[in-house]
N, C-alpha and C. Protein backbone atom coordinates (compact mmCIF):
# COMPACT_ATOMS: atom_id res chain seq x y z
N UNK A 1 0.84 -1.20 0.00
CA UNK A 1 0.00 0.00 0.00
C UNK A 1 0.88 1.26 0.00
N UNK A 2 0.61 2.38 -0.81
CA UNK A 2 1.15 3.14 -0.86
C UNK A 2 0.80 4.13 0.07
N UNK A 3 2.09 5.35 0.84
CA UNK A 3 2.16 5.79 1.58
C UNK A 3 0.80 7.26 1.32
N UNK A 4 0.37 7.87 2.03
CA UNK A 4 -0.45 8.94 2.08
C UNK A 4 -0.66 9.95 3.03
N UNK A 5 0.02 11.16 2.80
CA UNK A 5 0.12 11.63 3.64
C UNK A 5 -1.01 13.59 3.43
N UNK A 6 -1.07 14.38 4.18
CA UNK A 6 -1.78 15.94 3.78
C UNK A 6 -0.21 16.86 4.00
N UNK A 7 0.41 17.55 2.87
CA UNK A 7 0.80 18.11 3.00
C UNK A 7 0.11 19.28 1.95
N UNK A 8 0.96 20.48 2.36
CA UNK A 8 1.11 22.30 1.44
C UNK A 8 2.45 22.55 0.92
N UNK A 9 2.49 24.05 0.55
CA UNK A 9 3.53 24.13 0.10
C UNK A 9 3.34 25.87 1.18
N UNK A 10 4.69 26.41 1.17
CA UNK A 10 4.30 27.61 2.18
C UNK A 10 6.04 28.02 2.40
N UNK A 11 5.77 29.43 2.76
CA UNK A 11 6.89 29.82 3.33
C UNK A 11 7.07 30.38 4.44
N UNK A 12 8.49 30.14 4.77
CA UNK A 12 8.76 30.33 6.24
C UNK A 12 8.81 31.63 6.77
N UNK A 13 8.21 32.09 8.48
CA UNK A 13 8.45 33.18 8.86
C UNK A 13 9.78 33.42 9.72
N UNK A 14 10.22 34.59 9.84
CA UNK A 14 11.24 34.95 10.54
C UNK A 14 10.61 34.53 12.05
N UNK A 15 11.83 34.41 13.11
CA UNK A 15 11.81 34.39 14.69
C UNK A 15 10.92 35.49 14.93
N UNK A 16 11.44 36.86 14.10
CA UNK A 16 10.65 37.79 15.15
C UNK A 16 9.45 38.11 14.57
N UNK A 17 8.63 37.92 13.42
CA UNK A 17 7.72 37.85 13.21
C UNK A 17 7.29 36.65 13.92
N UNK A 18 7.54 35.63 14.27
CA UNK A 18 6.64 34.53 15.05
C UNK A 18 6.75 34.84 16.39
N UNK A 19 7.46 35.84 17.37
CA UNK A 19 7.22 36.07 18.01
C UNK A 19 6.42 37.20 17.99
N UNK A 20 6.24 38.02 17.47
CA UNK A 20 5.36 39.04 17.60
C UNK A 20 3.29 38.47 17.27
N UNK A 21 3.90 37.29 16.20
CA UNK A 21 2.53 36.85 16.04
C UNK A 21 2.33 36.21 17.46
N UNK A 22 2.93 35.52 18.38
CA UNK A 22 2.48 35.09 19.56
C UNK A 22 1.72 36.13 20.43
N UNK A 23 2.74 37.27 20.32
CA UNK A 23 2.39 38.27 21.42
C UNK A 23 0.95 39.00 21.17
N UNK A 24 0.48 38.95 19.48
CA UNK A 24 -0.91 39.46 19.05
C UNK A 24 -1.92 38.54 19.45
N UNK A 25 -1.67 37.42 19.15
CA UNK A 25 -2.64 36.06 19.48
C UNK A 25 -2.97 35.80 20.32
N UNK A 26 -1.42 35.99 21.55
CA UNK A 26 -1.63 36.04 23.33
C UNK A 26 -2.93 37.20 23.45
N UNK A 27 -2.62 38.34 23.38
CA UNK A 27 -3.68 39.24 23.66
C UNK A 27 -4.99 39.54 23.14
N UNK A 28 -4.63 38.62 21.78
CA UNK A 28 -6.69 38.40 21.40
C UNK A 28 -7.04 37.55 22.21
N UNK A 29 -6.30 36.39 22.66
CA UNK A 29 -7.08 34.95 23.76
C UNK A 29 -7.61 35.56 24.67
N UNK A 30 -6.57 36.68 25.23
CA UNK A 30 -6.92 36.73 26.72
C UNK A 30 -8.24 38.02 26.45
N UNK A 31 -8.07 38.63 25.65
CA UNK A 31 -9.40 39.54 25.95
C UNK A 31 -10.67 38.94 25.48
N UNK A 32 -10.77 37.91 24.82
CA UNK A 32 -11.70 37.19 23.95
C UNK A 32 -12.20 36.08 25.03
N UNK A 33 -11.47 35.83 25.99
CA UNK A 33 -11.69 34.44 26.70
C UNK A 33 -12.24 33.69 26.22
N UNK A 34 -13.09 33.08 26.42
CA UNK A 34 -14.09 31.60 26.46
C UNK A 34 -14.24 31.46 24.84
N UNK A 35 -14.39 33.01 24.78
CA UNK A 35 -15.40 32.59 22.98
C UNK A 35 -14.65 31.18 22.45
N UNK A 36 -15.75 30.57 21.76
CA UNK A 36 -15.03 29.18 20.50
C UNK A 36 -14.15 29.86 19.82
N UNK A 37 -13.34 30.23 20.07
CA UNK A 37 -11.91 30.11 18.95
C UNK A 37 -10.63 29.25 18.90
N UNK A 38 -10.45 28.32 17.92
CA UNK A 38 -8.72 27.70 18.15
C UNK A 38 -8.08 28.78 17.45
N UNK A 39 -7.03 28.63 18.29
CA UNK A 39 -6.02 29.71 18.15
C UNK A 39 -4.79 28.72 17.58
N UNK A 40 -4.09 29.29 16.55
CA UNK A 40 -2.75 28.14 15.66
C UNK A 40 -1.78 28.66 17.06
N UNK A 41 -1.01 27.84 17.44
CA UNK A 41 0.22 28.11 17.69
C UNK A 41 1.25 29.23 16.88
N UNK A 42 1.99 30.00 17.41
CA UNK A 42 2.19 30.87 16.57
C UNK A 42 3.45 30.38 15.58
N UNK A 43 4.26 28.82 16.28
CA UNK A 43 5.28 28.27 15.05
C UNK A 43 4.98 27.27 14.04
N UNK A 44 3.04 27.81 13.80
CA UNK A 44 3.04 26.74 13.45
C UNK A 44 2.24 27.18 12.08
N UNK A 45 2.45 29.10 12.39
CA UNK A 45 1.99 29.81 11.44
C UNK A 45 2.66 30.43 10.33
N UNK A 46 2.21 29.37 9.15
CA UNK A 46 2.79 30.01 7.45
C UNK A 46 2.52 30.96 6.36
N UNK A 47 2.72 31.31 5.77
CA UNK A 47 3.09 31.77 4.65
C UNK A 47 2.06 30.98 3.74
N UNK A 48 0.78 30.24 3.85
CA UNK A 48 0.58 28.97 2.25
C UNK A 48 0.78 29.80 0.71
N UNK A 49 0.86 29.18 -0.02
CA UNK A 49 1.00 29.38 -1.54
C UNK A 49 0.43 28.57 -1.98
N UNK A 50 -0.50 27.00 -1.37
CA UNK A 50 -1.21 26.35 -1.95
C UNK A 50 -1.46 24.52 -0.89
N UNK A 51 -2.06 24.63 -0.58
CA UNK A 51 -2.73 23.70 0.19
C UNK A 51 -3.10 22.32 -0.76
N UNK A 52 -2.36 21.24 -0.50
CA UNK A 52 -2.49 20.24 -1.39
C UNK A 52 -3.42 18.82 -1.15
N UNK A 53 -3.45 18.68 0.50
CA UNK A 53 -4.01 17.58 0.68
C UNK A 53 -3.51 16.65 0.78
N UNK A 54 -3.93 15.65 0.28
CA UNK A 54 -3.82 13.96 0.32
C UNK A 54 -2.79 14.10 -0.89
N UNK A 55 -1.40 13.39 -0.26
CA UNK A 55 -0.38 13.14 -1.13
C UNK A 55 0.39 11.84 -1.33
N UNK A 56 0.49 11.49 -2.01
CA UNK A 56 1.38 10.13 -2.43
C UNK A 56 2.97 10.24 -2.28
N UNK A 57 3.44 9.10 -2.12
CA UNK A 57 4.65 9.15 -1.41
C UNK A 57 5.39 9.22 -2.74
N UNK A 58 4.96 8.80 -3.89
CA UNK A 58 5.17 8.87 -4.78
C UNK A 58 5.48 10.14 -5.73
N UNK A 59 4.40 10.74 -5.24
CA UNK A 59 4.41 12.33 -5.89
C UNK A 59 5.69 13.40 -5.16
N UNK A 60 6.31 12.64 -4.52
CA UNK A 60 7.14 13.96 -3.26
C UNK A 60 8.01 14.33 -4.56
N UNK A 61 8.90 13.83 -5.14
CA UNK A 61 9.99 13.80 -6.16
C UNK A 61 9.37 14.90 -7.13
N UNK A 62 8.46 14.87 -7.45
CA UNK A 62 7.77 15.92 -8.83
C UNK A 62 7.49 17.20 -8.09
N UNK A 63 7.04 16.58 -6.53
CA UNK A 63 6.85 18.26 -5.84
C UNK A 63 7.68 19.10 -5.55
N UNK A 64 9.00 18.56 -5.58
CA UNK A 64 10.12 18.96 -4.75
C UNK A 64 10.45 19.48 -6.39
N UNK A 65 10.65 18.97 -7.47
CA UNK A 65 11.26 19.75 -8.71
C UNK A 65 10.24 20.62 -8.87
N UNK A 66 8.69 20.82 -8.89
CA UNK A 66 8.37 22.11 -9.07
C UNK A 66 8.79 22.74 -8.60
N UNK A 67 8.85 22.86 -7.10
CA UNK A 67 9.48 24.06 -6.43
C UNK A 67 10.43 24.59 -6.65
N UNK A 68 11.61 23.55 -6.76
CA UNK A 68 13.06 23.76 -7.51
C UNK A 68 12.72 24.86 -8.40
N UNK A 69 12.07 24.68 -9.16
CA UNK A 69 12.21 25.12 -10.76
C UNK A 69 11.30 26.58 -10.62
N UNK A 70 10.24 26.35 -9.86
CA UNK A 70 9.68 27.52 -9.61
C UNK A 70 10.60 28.80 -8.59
N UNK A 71 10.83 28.00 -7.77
CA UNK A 71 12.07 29.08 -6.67
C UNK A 71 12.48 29.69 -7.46
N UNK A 72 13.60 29.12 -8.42
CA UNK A 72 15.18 29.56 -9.26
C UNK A 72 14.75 30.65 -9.92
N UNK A 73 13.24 30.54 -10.39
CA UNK A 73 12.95 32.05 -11.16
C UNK A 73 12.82 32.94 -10.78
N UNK A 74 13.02 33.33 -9.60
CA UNK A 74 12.68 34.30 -9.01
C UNK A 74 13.69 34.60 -7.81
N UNK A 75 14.44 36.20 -7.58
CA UNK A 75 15.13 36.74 -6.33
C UNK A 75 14.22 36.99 -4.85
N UNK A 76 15.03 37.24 -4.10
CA UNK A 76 14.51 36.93 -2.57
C UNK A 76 13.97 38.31 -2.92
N UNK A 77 12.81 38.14 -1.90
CA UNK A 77 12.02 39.60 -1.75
C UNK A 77 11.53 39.70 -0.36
N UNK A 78 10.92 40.73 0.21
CA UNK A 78 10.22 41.18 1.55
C UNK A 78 8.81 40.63 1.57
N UNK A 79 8.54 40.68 2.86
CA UNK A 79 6.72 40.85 2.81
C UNK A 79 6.80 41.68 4.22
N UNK A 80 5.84 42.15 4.23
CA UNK A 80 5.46 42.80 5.88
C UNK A 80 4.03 42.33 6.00
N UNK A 81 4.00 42.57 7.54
CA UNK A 81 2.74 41.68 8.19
C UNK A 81 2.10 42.57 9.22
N UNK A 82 0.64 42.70 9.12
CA UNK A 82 0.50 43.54 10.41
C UNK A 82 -1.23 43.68 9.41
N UNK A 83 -1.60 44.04 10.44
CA UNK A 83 -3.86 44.43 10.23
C UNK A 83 -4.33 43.38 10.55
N UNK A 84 -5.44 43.22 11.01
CA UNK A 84 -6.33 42.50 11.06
C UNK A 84 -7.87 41.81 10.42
N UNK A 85 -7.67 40.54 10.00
CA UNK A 85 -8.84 40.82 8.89
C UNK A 85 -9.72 39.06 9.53
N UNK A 86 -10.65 38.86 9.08
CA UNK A 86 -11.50 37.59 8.94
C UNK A 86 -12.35 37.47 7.70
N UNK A 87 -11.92 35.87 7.55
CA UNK A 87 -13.24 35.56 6.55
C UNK A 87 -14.20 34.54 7.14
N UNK A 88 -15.60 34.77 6.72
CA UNK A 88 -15.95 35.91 5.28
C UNK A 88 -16.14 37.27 5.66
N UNK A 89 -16.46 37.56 6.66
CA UNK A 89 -17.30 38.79 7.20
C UNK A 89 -16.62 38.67 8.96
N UNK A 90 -16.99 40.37 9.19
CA UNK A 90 -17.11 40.82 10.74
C UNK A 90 -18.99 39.98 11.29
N UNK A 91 -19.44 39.76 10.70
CA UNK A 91 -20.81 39.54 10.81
C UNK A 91 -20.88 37.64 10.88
N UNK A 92 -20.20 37.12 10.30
CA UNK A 92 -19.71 35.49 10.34
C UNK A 92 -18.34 35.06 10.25
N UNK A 93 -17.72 35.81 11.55
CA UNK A 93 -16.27 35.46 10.93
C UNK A 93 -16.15 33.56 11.12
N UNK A 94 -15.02 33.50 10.45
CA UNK A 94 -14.56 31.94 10.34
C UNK A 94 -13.09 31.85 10.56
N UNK A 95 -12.40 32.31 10.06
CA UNK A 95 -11.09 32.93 9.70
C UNK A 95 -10.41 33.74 10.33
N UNK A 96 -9.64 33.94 11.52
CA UNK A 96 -8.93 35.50 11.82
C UNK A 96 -7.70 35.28 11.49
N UNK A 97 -7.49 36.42 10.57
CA UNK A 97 -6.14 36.65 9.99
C UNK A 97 -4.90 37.87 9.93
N UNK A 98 -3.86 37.52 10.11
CA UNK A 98 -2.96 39.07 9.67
C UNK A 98 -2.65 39.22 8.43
N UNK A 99 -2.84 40.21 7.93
CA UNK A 99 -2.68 40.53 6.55
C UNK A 99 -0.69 40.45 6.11
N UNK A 100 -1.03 40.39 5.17
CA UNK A 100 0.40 40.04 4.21
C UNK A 100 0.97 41.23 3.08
N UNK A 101 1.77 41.73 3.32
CA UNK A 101 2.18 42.94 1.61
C UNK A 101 3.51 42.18 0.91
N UNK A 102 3.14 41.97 -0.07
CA UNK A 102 4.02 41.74 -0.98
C UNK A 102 4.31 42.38 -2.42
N UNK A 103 5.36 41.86 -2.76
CA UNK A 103 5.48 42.18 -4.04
C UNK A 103 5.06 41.67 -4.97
N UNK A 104 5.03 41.82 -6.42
CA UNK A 104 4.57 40.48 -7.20
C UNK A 104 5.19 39.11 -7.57
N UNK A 105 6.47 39.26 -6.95
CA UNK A 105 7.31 38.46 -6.80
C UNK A 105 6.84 36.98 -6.44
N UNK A 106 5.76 37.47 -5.59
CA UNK A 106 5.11 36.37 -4.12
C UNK A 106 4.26 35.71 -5.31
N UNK A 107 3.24 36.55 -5.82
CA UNK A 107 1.84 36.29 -6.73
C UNK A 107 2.56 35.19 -8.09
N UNK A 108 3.98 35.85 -8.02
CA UNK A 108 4.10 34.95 -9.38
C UNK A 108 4.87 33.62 -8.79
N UNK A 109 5.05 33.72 -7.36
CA UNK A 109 5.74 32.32 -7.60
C UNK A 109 4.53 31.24 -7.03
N UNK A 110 3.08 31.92 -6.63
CA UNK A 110 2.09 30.81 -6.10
C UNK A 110 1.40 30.61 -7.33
N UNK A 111 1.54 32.04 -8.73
CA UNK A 111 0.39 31.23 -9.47
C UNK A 111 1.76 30.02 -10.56
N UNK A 112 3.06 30.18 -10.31
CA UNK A 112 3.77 29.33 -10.35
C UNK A 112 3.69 27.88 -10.35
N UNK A 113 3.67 28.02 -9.05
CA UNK A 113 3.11 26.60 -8.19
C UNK A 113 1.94 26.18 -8.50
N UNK A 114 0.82 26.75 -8.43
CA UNK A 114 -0.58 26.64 -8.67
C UNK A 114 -0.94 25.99 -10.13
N UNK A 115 -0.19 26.15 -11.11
CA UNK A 115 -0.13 25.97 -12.42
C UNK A 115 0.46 24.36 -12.57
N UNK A 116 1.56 24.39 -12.20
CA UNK A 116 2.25 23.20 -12.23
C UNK A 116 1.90 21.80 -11.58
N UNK A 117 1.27 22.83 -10.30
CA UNK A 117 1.02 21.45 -9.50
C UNK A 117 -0.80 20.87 -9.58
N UNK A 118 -1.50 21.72 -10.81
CA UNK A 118 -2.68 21.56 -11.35
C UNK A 118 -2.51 20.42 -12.04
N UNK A 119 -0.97 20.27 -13.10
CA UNK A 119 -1.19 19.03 -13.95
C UNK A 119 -0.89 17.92 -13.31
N UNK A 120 -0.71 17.91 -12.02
CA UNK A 120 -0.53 17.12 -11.21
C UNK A 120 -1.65 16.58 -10.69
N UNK A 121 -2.68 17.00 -10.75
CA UNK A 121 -3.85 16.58 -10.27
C UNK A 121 -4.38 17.36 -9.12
N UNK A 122 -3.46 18.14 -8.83
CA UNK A 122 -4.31 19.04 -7.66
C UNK A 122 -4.87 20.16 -7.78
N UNK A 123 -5.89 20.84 -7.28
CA UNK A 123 -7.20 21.37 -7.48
C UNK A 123 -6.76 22.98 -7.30
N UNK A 124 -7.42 23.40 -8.61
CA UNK A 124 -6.90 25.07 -8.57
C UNK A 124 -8.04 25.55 -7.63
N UNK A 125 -7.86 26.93 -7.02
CA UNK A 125 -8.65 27.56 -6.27
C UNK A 125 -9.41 28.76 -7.36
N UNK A 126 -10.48 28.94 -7.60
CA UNK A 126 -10.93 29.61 -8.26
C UNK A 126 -11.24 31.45 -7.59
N UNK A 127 -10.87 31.74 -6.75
CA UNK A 127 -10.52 32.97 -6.10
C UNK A 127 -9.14 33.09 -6.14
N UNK A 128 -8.87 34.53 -6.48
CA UNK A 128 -7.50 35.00 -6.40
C UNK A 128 -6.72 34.80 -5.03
N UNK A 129 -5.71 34.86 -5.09
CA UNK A 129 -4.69 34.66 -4.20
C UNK A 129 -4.38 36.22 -3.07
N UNK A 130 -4.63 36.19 -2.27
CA UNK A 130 -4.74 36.51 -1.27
C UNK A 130 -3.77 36.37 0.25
N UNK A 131 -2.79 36.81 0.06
CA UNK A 131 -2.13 36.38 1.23
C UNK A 131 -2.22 36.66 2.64
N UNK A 132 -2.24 35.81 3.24
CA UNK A 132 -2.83 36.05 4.79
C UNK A 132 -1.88 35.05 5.66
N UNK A 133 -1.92 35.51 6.61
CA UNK A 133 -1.35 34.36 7.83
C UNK A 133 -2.69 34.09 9.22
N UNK A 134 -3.28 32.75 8.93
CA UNK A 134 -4.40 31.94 9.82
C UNK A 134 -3.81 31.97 10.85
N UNK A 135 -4.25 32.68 12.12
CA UNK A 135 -3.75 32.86 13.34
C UNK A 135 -5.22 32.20 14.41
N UNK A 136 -6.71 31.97 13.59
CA UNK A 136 -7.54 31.31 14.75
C UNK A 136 -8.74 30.51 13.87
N UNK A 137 -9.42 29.80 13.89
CA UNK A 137 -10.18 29.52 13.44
C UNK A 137 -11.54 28.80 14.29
N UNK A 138 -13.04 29.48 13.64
CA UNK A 138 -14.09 30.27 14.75
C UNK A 138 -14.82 28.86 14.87
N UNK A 139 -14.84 28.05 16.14
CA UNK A 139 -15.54 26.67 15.96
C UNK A 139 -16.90 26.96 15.13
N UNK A 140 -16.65 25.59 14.32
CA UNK A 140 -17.86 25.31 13.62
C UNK A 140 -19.46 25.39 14.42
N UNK A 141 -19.31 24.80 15.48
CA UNK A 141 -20.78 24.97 16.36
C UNK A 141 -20.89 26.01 17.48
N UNK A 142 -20.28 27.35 16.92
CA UNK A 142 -20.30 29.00 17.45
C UNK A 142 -21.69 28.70 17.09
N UNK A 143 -22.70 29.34 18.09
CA UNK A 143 -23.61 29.91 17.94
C UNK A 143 -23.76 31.49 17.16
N UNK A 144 -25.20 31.79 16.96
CA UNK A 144 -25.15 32.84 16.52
C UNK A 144 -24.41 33.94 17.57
N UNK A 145 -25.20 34.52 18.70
CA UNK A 145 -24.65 35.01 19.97
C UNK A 145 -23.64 34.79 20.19
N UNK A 146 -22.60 33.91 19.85
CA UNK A 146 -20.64 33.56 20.29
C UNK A 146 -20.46 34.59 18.57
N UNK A 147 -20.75 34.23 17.58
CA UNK A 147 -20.86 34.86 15.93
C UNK A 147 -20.41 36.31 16.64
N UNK A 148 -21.02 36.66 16.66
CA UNK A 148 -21.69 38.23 17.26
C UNK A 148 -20.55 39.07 18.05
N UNK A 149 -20.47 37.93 18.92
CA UNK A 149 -19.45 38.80 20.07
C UNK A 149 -17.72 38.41 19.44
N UNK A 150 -17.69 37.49 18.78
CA UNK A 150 -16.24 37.39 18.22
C UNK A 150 -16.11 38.30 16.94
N UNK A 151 -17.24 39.11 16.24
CA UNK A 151 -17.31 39.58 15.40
C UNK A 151 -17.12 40.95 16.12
N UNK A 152 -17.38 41.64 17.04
CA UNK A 152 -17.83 42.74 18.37
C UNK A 152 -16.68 43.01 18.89
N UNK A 153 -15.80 41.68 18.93
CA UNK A 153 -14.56 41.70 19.64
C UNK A 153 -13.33 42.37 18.67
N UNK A 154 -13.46 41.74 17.22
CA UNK A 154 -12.30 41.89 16.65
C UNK A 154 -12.27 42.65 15.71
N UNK A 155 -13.87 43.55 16.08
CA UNK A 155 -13.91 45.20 15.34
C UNK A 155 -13.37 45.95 16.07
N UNK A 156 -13.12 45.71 17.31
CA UNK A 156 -12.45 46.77 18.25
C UNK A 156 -10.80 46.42 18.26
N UNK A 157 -10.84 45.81 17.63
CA UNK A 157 -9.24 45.57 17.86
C UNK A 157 -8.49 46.20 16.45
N UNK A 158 -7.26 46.86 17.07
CA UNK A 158 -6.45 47.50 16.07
C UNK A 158 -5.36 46.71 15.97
N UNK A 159 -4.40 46.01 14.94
CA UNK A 159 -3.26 45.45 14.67
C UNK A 159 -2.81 46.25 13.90
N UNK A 160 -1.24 47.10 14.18
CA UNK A 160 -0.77 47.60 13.49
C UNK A 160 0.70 46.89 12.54
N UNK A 161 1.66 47.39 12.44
CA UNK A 161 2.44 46.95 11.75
C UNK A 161 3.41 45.87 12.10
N UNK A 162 3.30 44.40 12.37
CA UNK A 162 4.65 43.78 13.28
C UNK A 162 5.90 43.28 12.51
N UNK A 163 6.22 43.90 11.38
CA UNK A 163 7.04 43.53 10.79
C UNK A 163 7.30 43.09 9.68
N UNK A 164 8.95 42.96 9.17
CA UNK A 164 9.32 42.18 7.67
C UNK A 164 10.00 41.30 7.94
N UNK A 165 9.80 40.52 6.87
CA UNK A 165 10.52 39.29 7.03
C UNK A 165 11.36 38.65 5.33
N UNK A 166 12.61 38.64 5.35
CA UNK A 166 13.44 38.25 4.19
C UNK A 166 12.84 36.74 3.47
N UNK A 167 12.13 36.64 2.40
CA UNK A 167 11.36 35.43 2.10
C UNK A 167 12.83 34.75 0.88
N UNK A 168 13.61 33.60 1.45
CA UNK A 168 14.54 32.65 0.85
C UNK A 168 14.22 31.18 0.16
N UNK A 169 12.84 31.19 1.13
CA UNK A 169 12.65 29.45 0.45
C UNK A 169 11.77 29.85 0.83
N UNK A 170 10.64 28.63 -0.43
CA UNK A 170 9.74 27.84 -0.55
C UNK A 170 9.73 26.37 -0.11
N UNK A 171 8.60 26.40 0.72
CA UNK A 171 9.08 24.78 1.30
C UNK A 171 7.71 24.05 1.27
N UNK A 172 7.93 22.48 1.04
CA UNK A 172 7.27 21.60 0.86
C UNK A 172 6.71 20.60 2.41
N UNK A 173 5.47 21.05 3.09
CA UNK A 173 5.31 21.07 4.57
C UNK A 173 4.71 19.19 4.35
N UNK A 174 5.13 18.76 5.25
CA UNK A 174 3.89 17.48 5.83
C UNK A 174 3.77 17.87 6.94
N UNK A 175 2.16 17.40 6.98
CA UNK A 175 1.56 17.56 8.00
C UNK A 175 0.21 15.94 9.04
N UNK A 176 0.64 16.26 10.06
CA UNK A 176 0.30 14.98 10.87
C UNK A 176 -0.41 15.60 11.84
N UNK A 177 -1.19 15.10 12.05
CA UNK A 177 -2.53 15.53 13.24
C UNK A 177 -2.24 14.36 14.22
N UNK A 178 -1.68 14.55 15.38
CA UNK A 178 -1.56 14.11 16.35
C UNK A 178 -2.53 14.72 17.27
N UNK A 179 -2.62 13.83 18.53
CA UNK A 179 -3.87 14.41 19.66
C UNK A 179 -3.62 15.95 20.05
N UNK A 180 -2.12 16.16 20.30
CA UNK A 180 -1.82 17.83 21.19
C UNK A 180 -1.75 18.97 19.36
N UNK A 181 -2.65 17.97 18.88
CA UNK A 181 -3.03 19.28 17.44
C UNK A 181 -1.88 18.61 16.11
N UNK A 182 -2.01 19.85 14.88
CA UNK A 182 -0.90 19.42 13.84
C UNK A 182 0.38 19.60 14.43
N UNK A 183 1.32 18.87 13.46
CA UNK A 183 2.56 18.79 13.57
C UNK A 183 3.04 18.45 11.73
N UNK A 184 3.95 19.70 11.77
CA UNK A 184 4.53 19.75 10.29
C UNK A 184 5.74 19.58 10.71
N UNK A 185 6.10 18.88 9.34
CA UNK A 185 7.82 18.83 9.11
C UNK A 185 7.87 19.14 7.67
N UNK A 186 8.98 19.73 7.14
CA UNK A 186 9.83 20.23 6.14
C UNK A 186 9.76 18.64 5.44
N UNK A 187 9.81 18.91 3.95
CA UNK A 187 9.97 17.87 3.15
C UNK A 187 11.01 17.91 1.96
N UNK A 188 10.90 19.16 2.04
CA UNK A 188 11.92 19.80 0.78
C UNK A 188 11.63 21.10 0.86
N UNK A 189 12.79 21.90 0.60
CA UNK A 189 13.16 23.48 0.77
C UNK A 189 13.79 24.30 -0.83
N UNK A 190 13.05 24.88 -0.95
CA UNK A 190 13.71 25.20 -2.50
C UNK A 190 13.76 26.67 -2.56
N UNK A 191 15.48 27.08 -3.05
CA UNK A 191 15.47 27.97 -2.78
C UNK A 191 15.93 29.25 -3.65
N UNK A 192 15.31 30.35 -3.27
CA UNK A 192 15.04 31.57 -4.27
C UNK A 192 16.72 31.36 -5.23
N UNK A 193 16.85 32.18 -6.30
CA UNK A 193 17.70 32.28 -7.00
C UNK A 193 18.81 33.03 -6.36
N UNK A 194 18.92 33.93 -5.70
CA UNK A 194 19.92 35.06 -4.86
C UNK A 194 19.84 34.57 -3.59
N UNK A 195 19.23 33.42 -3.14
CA UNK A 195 19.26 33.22 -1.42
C UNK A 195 20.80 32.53 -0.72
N UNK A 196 20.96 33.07 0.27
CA UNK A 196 22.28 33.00 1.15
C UNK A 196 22.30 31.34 0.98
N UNK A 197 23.66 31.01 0.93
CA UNK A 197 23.76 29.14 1.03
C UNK A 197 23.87 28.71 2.93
């Protein structure tokens, strides 16, 4: 039987952007208390460029040369991180997120990926690309009244700017759901054309 595993593809954040995402996340928990929200761990928060799913042990080799091939085209660039946003709405959030700025650098190396790893069999997203970093996600059986007040909560909240971060690699994540939550590991790292050895 062949192996099967859920991995993405995503890039890595700096130390001090993952610490600063802790220190934002710490202080939505604690003013938010009880409400249904899981909150990600903050090292456990990426960068995605494309969410793949159910993967064959087979397929790792073809994933690892897209990336290759997609990285090399492209020089290292910035992103900065900082605002606060949810999808879909302040009115049903699902999603709480920090927003992402990039260059087009970013856009061309996910619709990159996105392209390549389509003839592969995996599933394009028919909404544009959007970069965000998933910092909570609003339990499915929130009532309307929990809806309301996590929506109440995170209109009042201001996130300003926490930083840049030098983007070098693209990396190929597995991911394992163990009881104390996910757990990713690195599968392959591919890296920009100008990035430090």
């Amino acid at each position: 039987m062949k192996a099967v595993f859920r991995a993405f593809i995503a890039i890595d954040l700096s130390e001090d952007i993952i610490l600063r995402i802790r220190e934002t996340s710490s202080g939505l928990q604690d003013r938010m208390g009880e409400l249904p929200v899981r909150w990600i761990p903050a090292e456990n928060v990426h960068l995605t460029l494309k969410f793949l799913g159910d993967v064959s042990a087979t397929n790792v080799k073809r994933l690892a040369e897209i990336i290759r091939r997609v990285s090399l085209a492209h020089e290292c660039f910035e992103i900065s991180v900082g605002s606060l946003g949810v999808y879909p709405n302040m009115r049903l959030p699902r999603v709480i997120w920090l927003g992402v700025e990039a260059p087009q650098s970013l856009y061309a190396i996910q619709r990159g990926v996105d392209q390549e790893t389509s003839r592969l069999g995996y599933e394009t997203k028919e909404q544009d690309f959007s970069p965000h970093l998933t910092i909570g996600r609003v339990s499915r059986g929130a009532d309307y009244r929990e809806l309301k007040a996590i929506g109440d909560s995170l209109e009042a909240e201001t996130v300003g700017f926490l930083g840049a971060a030098r983007v070098e690699r693209v990396n190929l994540y597995r991911s394992d759901l163990k009881p104390t939550g996910a757990e990713y590991s690195v599968m392959y790292s591919g890296s920009l054309a100008d990035a430090k050895a």
